[in-house]
C-alpha atoms as a PDB file:
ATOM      1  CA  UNK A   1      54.449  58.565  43.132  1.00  0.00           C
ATOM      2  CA  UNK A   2      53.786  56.679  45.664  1.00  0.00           C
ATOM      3  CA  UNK A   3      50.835  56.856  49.112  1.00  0.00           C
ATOM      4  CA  UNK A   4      50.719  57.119  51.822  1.00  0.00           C
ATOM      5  CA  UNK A   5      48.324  55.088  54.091  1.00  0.00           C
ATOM      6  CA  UNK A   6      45.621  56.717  56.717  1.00  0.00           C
ATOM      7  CA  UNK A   7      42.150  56.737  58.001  1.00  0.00           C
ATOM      8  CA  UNK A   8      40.410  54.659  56.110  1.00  0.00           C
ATOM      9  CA  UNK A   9      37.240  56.743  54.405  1.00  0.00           C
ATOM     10  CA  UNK A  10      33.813  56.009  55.231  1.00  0.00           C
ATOM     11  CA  UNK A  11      31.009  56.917  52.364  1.00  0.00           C
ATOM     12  CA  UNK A  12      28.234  59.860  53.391  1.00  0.00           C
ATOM     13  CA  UNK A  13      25.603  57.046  53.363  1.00  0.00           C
ATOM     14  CA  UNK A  14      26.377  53.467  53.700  1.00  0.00           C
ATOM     15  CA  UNK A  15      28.345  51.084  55.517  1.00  0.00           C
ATOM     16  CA  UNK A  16      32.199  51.315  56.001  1.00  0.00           C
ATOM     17  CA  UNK A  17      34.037  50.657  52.136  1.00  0.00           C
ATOM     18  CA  UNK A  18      37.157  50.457  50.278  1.00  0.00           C
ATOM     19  CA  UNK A  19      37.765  53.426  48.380  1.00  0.00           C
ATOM     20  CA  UNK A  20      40.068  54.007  45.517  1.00  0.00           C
ATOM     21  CA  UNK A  21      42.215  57.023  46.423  1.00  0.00           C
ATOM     22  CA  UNK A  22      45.163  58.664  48.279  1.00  0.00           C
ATOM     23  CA  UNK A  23      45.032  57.910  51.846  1.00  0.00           C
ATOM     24  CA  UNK A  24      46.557  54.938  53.674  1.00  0.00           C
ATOM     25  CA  UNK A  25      46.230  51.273  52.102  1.00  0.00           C
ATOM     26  CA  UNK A  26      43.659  50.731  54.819  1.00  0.00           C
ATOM     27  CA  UNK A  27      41.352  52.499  51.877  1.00  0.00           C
ATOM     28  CA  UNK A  28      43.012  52.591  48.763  1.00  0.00           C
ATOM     29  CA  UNK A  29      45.897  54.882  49.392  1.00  0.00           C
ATOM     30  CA  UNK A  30      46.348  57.838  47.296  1.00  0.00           C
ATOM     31  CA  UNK A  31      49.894  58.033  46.395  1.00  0.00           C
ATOM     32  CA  UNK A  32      47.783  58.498  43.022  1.00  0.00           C
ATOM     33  CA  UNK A  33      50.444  61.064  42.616  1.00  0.00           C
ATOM     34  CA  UNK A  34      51.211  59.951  38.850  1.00  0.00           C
ATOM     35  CA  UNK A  35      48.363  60.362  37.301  1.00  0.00           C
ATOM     36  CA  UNK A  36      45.256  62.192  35.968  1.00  0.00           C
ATOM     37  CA  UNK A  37      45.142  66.051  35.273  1.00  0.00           C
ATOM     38  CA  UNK A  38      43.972  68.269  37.864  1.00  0.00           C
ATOM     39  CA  UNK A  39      44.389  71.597  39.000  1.00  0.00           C
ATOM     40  CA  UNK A  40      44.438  72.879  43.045  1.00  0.00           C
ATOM     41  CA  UNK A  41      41.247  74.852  43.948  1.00  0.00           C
ATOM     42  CA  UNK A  42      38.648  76.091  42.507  1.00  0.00           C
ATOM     43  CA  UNK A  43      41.062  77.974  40.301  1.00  0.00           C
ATOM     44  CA  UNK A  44      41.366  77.480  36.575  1.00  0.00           C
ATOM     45  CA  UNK A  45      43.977  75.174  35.742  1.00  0.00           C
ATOM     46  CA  UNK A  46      47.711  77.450  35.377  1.00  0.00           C
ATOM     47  CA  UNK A  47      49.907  77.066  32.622  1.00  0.00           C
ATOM     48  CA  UNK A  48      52.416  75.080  34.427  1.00  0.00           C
ATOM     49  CA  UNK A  49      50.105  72.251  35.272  1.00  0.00           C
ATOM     50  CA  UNK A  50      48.654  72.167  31.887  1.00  0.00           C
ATOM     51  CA  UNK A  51      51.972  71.361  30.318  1.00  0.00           C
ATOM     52  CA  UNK A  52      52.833  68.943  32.683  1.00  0.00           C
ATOM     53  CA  UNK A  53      49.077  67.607  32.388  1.00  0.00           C
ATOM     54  CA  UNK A  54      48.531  63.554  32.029  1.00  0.00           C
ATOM     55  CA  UNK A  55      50.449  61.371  35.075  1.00  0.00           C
ATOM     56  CA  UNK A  56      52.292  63.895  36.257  1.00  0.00           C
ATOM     57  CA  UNK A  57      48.800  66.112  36.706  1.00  0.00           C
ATOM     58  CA  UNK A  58      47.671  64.501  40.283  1.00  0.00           C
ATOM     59  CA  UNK A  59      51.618  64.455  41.762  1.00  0.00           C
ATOM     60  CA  UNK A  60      51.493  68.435  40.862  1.00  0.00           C
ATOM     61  CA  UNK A  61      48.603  69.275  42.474  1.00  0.00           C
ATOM     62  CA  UNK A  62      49.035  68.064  45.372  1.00  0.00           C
ATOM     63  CA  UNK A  63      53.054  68.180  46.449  1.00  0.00           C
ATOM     64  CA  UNK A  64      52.725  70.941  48.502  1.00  0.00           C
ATOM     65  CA  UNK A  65      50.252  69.460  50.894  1.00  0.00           C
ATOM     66  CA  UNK A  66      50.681  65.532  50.848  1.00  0.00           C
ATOM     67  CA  UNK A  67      52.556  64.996  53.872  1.00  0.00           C
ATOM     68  CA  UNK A  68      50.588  67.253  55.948  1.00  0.00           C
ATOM     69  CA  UNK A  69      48.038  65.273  54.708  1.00  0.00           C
ATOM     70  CA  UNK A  70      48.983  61.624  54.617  1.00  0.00           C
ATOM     71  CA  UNK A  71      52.626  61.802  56.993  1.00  0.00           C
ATOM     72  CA  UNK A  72      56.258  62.810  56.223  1.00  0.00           C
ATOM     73  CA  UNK A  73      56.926  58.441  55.960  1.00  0.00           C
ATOM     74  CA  UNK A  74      55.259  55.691  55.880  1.00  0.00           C
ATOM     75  CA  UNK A  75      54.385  53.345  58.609  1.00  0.00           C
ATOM     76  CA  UNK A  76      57.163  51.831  60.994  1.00  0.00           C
ATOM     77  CA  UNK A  77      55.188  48.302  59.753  1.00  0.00           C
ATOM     78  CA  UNK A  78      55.651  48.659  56.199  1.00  0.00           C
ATOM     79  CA  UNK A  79      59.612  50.162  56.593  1.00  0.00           C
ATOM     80  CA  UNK A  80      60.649  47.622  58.626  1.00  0.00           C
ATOM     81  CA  UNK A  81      59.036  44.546  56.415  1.00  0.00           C
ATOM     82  CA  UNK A  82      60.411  46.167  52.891  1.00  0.00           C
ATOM     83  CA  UNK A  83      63.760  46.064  54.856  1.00  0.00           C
ATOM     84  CA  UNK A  84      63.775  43.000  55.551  1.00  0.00           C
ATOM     85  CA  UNK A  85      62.676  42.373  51.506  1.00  0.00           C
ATOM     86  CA  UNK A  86      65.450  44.191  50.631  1.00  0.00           C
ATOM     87  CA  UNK A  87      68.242  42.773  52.249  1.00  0.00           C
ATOM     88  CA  UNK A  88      71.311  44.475  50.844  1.00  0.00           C
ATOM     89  CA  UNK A  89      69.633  46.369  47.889  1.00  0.00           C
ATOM     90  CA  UNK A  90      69.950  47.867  45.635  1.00  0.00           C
ATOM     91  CA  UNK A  91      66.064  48.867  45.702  1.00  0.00           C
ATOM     92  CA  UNK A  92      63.745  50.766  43.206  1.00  0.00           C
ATOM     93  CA  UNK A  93      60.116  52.077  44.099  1.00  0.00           C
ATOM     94  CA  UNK A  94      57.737  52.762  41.840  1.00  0.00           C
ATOM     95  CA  UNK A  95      56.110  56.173  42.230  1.00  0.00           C
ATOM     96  CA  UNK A  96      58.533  57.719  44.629  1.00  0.00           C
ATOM     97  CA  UNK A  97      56.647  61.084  45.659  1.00  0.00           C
ATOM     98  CA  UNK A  98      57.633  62.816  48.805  1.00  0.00           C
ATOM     99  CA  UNK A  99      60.136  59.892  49.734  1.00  0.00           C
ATOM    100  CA  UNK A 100      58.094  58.602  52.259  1.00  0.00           C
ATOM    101  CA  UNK A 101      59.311  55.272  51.580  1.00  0.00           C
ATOM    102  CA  UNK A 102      62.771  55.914  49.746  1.00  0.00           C
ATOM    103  CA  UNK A 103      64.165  58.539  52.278  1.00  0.00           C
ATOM    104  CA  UNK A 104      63.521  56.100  55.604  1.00  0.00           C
ATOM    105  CA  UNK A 105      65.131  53.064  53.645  1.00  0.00           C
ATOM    106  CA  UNK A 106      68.327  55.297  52.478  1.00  0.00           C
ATOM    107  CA  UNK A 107      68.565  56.173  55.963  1.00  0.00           C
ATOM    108  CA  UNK A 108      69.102  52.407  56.953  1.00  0.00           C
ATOM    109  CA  UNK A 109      71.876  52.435  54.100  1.00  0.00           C
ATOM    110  CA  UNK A 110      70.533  50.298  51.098  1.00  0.00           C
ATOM    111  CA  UNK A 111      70.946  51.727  47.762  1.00  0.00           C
ATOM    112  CA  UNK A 112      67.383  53.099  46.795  1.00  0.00           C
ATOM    113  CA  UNK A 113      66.619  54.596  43.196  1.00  0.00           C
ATOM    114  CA  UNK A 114      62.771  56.226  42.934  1.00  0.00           C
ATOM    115  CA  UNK A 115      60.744  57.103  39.719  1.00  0.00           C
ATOM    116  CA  UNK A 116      58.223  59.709  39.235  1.00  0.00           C
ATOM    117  CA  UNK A 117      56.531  61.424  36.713  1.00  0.00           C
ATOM    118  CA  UNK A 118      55.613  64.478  38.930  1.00  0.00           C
ATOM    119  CA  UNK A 119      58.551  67.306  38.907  1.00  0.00           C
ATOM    120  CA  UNK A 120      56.214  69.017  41.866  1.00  0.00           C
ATOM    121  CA  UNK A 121      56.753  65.564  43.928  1.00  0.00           C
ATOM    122  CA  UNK A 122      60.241  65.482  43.317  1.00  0.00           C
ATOM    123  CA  UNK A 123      61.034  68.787  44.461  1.00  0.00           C
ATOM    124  CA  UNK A 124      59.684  68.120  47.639  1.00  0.00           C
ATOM    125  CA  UNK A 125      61.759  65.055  47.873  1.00  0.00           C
ATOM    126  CA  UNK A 126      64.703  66.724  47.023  1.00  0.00           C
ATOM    127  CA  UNK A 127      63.829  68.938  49.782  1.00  0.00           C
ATOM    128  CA  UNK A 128      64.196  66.649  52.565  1.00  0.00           C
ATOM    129  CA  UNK A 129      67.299  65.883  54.683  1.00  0.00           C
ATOM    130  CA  UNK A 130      69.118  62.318  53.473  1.00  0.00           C
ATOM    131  CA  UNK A 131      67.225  62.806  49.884  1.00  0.00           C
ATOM    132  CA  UNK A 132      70.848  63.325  48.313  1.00  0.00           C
ATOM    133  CA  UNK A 133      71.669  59.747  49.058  1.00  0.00           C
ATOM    134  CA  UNK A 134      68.413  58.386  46.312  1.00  0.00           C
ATOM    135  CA  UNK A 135      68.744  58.555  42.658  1.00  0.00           C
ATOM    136  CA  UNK A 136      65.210  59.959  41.188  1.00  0.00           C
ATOM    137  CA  UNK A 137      64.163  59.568  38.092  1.00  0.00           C
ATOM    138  CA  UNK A 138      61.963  61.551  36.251  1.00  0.00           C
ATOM    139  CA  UNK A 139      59.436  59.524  34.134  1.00  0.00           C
ATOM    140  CA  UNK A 140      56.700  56.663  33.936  1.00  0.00           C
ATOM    141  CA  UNK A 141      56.243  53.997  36.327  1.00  0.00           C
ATOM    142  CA  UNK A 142      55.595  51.379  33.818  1.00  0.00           C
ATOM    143  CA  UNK A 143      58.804  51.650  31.931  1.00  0.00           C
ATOM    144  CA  UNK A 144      60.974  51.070  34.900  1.00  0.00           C
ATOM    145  CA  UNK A 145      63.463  53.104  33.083  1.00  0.00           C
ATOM    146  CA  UNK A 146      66.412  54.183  35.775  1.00  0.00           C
ATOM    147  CA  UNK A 147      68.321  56.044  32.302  1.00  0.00           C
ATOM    148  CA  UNK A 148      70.859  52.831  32.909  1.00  0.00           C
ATOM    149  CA  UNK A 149      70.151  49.452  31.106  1.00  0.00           C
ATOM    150  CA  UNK A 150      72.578  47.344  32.485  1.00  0.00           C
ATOM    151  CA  UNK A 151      70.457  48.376  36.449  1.00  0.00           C
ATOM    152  CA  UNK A 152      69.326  45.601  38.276  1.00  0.00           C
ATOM    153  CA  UNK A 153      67.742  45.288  42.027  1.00  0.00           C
ATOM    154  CA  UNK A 154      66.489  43.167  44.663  1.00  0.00           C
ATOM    155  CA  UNK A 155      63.226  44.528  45.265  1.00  0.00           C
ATOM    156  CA  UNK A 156      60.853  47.042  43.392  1.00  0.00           C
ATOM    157  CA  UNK A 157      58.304  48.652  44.998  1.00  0.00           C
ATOM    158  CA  UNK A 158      55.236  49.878  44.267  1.00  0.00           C
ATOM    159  CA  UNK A 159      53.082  50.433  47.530  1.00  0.00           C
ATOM    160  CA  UNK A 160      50.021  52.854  48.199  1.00  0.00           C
ATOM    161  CA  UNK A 161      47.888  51.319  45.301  1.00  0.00           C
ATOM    162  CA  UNK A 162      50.188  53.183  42.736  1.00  0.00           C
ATOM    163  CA  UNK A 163      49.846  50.623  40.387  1.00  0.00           C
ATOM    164  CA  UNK A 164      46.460  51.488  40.128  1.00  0.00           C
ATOM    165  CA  UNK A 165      46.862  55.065  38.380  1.00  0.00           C
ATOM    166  CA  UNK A 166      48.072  52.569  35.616  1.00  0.00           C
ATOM    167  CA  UNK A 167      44.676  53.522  33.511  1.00  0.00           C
ATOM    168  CA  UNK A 168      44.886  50.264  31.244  1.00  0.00           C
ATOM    169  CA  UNK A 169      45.427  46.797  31.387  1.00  0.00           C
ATOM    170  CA  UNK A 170      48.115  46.955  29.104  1.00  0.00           C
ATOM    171  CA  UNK A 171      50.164  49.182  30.969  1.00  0.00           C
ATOM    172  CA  UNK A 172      50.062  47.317  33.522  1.00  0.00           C
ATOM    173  CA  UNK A 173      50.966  44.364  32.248  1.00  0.00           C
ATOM    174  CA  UNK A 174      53.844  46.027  30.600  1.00  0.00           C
ATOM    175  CA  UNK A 175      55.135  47.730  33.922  1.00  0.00           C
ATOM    176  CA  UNK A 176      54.976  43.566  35.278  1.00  0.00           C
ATOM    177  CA  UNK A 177      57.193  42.691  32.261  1.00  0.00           C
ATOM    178  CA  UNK A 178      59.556  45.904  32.912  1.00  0.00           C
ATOM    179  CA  UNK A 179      59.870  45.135  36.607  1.00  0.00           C
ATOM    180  CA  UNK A 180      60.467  41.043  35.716  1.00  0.00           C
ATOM    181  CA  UNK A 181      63.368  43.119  33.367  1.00  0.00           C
ATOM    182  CA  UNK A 182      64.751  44.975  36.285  1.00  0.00           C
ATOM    183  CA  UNK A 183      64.739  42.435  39.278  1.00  0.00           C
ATOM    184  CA  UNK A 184      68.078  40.243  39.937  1.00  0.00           C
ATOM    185  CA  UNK A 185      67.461  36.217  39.546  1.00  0.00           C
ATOM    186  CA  UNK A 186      65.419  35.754  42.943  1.00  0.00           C
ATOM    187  CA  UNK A 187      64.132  39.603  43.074  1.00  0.00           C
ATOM    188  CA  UNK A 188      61.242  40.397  44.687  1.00  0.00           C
ATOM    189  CA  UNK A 189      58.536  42.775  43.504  1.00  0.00           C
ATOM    190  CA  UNK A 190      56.331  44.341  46.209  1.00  0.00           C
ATOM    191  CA  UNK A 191      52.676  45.449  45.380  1.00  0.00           C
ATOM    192  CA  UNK A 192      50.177  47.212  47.396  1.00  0.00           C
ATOM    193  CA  UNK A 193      46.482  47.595  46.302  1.00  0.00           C
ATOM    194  CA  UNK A 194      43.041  47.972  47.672  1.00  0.00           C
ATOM    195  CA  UNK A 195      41.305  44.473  47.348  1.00  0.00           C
ATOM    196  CA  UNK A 196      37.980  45.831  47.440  1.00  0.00           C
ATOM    197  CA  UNK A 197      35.743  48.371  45.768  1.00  0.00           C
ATOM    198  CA  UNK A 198      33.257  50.526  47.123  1.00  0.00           C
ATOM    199  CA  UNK A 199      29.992  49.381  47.705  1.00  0.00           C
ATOM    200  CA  UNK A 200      28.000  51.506  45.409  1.00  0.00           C
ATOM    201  CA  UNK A 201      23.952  52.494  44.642  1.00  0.00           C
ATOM    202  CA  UNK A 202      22.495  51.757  41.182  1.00  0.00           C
ATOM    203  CA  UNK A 203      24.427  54.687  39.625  1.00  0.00           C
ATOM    204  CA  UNK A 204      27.629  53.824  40.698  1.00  0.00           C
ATOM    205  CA  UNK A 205      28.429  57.110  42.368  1.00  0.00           C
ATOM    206  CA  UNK A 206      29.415  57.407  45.393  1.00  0.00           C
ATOM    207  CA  UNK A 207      30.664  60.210  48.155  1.00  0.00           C
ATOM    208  CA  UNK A 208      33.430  59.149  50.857  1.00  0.00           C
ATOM    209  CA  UNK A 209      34.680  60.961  53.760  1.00  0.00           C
ATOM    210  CA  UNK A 210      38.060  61.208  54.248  1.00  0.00           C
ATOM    211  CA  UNK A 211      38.902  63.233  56.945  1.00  0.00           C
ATOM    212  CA  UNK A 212      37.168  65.511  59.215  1.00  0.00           C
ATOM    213  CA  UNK A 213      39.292  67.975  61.488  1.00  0.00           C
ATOM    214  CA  UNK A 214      38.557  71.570  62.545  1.00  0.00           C
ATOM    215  CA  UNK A 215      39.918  72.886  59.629  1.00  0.00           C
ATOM    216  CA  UNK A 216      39.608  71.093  57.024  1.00  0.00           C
ATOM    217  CA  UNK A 217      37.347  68.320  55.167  1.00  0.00           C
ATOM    218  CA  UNK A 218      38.527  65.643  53.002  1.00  0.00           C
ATOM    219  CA  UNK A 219      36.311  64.466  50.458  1.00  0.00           C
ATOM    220  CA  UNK A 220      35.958  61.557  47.471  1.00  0.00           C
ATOM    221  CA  UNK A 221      33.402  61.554  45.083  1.00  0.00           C
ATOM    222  CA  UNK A 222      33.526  58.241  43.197  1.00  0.00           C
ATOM    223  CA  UNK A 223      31.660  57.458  39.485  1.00  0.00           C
ATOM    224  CA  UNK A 224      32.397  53.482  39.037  1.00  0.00           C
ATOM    225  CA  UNK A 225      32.492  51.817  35.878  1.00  0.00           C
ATOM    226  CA  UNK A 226      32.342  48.034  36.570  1.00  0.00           C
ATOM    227  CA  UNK A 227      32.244  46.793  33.541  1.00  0.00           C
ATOM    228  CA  UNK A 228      35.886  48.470  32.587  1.00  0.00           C
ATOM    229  CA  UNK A 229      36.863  48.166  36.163  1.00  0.00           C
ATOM    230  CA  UNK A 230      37.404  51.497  36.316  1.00  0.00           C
ATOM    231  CA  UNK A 231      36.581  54.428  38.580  1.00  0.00           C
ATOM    232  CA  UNK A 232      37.349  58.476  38.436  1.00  0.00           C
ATOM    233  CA  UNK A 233      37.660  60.202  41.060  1.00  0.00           C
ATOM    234  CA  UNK A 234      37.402  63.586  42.593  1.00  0.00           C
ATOM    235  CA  UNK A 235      39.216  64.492  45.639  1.00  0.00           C
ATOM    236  CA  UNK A 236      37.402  67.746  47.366  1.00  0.00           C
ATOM    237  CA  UNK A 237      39.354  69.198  50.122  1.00  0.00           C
ATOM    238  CA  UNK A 238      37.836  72.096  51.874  1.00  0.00           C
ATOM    239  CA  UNK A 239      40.374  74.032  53.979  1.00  0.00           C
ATOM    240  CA  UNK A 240      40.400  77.601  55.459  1.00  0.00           C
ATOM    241  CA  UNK A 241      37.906  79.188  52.876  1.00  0.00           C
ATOM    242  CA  UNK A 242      39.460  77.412  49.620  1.00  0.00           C
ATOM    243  CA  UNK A 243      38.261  74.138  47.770  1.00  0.00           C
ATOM    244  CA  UNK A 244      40.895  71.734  46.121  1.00  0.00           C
ATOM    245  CA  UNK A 245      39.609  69.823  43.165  1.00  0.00           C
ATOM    246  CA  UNK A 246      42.233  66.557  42.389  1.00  0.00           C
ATOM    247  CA  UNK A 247      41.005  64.595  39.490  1.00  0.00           C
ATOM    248  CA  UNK A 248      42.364  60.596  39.541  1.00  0.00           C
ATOM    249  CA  UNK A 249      41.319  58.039  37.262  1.00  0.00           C
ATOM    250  CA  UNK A 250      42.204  54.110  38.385  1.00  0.00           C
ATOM    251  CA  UNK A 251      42.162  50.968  37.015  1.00  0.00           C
ATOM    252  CA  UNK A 252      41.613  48.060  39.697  1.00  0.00           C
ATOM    253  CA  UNK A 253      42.604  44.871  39.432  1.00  0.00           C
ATOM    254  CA  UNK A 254      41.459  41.784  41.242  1.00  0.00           C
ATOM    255  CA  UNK A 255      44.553  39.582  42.624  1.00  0.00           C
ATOM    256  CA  UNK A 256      43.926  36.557  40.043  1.00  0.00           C
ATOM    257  CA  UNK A 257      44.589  39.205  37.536  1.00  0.00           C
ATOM    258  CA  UNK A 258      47.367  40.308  39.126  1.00  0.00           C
ATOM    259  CA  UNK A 259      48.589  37.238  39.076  1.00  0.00           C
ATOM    260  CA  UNK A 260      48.611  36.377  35.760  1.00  0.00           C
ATOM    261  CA  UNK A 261      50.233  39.167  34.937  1.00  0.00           C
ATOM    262  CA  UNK A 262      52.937  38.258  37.181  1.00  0.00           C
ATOM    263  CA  UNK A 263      53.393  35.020  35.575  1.00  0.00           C
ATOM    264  CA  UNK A 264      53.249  36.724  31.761  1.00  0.00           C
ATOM    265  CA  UNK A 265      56.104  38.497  33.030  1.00  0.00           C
ATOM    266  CA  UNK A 266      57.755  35.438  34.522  1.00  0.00           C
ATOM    267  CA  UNK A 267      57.522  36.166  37.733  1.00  0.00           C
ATOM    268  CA  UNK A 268      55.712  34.289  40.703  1.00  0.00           C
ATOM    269  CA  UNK A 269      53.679  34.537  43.247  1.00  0.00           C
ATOM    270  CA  UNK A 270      55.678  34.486  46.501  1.00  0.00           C
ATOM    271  CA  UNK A 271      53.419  35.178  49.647  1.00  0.00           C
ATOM    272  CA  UNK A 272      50.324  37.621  49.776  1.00  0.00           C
ATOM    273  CA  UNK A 273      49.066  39.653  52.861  1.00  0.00           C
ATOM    274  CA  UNK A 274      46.197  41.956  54.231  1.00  0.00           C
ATOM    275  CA  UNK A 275      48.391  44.165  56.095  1.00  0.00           C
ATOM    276  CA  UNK A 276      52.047  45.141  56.782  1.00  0.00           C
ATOM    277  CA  UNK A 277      52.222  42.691  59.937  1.00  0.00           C
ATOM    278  CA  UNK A 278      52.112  40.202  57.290  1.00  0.00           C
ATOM    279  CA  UNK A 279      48.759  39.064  58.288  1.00  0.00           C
ATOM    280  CA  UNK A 280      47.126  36.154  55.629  1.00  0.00           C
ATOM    281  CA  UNK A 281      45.492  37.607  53.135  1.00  0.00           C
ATOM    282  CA  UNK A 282      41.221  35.988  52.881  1.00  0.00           C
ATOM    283  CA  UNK A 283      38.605  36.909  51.558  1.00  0.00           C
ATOM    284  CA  UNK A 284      37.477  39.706  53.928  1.00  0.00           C
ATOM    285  CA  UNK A 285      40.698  41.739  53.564  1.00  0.00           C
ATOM    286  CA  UNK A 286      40.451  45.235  52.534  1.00  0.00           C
ATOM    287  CA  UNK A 287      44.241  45.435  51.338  1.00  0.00           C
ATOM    288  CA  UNK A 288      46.446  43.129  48.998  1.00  0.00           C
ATOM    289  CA  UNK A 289      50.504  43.443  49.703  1.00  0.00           C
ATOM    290  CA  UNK A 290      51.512  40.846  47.178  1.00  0.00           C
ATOM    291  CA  UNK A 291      55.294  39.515  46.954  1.00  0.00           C
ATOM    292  CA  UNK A 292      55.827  38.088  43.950  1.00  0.00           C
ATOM    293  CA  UNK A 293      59.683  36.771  43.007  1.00  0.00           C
ATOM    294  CA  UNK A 294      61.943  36.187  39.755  1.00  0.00           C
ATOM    295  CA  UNK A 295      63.172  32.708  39.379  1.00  0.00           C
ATOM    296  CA  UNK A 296      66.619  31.652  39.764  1.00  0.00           C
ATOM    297  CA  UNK A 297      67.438  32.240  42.763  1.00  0.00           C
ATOM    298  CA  UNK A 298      69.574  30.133  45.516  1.00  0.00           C
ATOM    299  CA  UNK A 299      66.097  28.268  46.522  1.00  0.00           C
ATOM    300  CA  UNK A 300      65.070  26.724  42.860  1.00  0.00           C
END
């Protein structure tokens, strides 16, 4: 599924960071919706969520509340650039969710296809007005499996550090090598990713702060495993007298990684950016949007 991007969260104790999670890409957006098991509240997990469990987990327990929380689309900024990516379609994202980013483009009229691998995230999107126009998919982001093999598209998408809920290396370099699969000869596949890490103590544990409003409190509470690159994550949400517990393990990657695994797939690295405006990316950026392209198109 895919996040969305807001306030950027701040820990309890320490300077301004990058955190891993759900919000807006300032941070590391939280479209974490295909991952890690977790159930809402303080309530024991139900039966329905322990079936779906594993990527689908996150997506489920959260569907009901993630555009309240993070915005019915995404930002006019991102929209209009993946537009312009696009040009006539067909496009595929990567983690659709809610549709904050499949139901705007639709609405433009390119041909947009969205995977998931929550059913809770999906029913919201179906829910929305213009939603009948996207064909979803049901299933994992790394097999970039639309149920048709002959599918091709312009771009892929997958923004709001999706990619990240990837737990392992090698699925991630397998969903590179399934997207290379899917693009058209000069294709575009559009990535967006924290490029930083929280600055942590000697434990490696850390508390953010989300969001503060009058009623509620947003909450992540990080344990960071540097060696693996790896962090899990609780997100706390306090809100009118219940608490929300939302597990999500992530697997970072730095962008030379990234790269690589671009070019095991055969694709290339096209332009890379710190924000939607299409800003340079350096070394004190906070968020990587990475374009990377298939070969053999008009301009080789």
């Amino acid at each position: 599924m895919s996040v969305p991007r807001g306030r950027r969260p701040r820990p309890a104790s320490a300077p301004a960071a990058v955190l891993p999670g759900p919000f807006p890409s300032q941070a590391w957006s939280l479209s974490f919706m295909c991952s890690a098991g977790g159930a809402p509240y303080s309530e024991p997990m139900t039966k329905k969520q322990s079936v779906t469990g594993g990527k689908a987990a996150y997506g489920d327990g959260i569907a009901d509340v993630f555009d309240a929380w993070y915005g019915v689309e995404s930002s006019d900024e991102c929209l209009t650039t993946l537009r312009k990516l696009a040009g006539d379609g067909p496009v595929l994202e990567l983690g659709v969710g809610t549709g904050r980013v499949a139901v705007p483009l639709a609405a433009s009229g390119l041909q947009v296809t969205g995977i998931d691998a929550s059913p809770e995230m999906i029913e919201q999107l179906r829910a929305k007005p213009g939603s009948e126009r996207i064909t979803v998919v049901q299933g994992d982001l790394a097999d970039a499996d639309v149920g048709d093999e002959e599918a091709r598209f312009s771009l892929i998408t997958c923004v709001d550090n999706t990619l990240f809920l990837l737990e392992s290396q090698e699925e991630q370099v397998r969903c590179f090598r399934n997207v290379a699969r899917r693009l058209t000869p000069g294709g575009l596949f559009v990535i967006e990713v924290p490029a930083r890490v929280p600055r942590m103590d000697e434990d490696e544990h850390g508390v953010f702060v989300e969001s503060v409003s009058a009623d509620r409190v947003g909450l992540w509470i990080v344990d960071h495993n540097r060696a693996e690159q790896r962090m899990f994550m609780q997100q706390v949400s306090f809100e009118n007298g219940s608490v929300r517990l939302l597990p999500v393990p992530v697997r970072y990657a730095w962008p030379a990684e990234l790269d690589l695994m671009a070019q095991m797939a055969g694709l290339r690295l096209r332009e890379r950016w710190s924000d939607w405006d299409r800003t340079p990316f350096s070394s004190t950026s906070v968020v990587n949007i990475s374009v990377y392209e298939k070969p053999g198109g008009g301009d080789d």
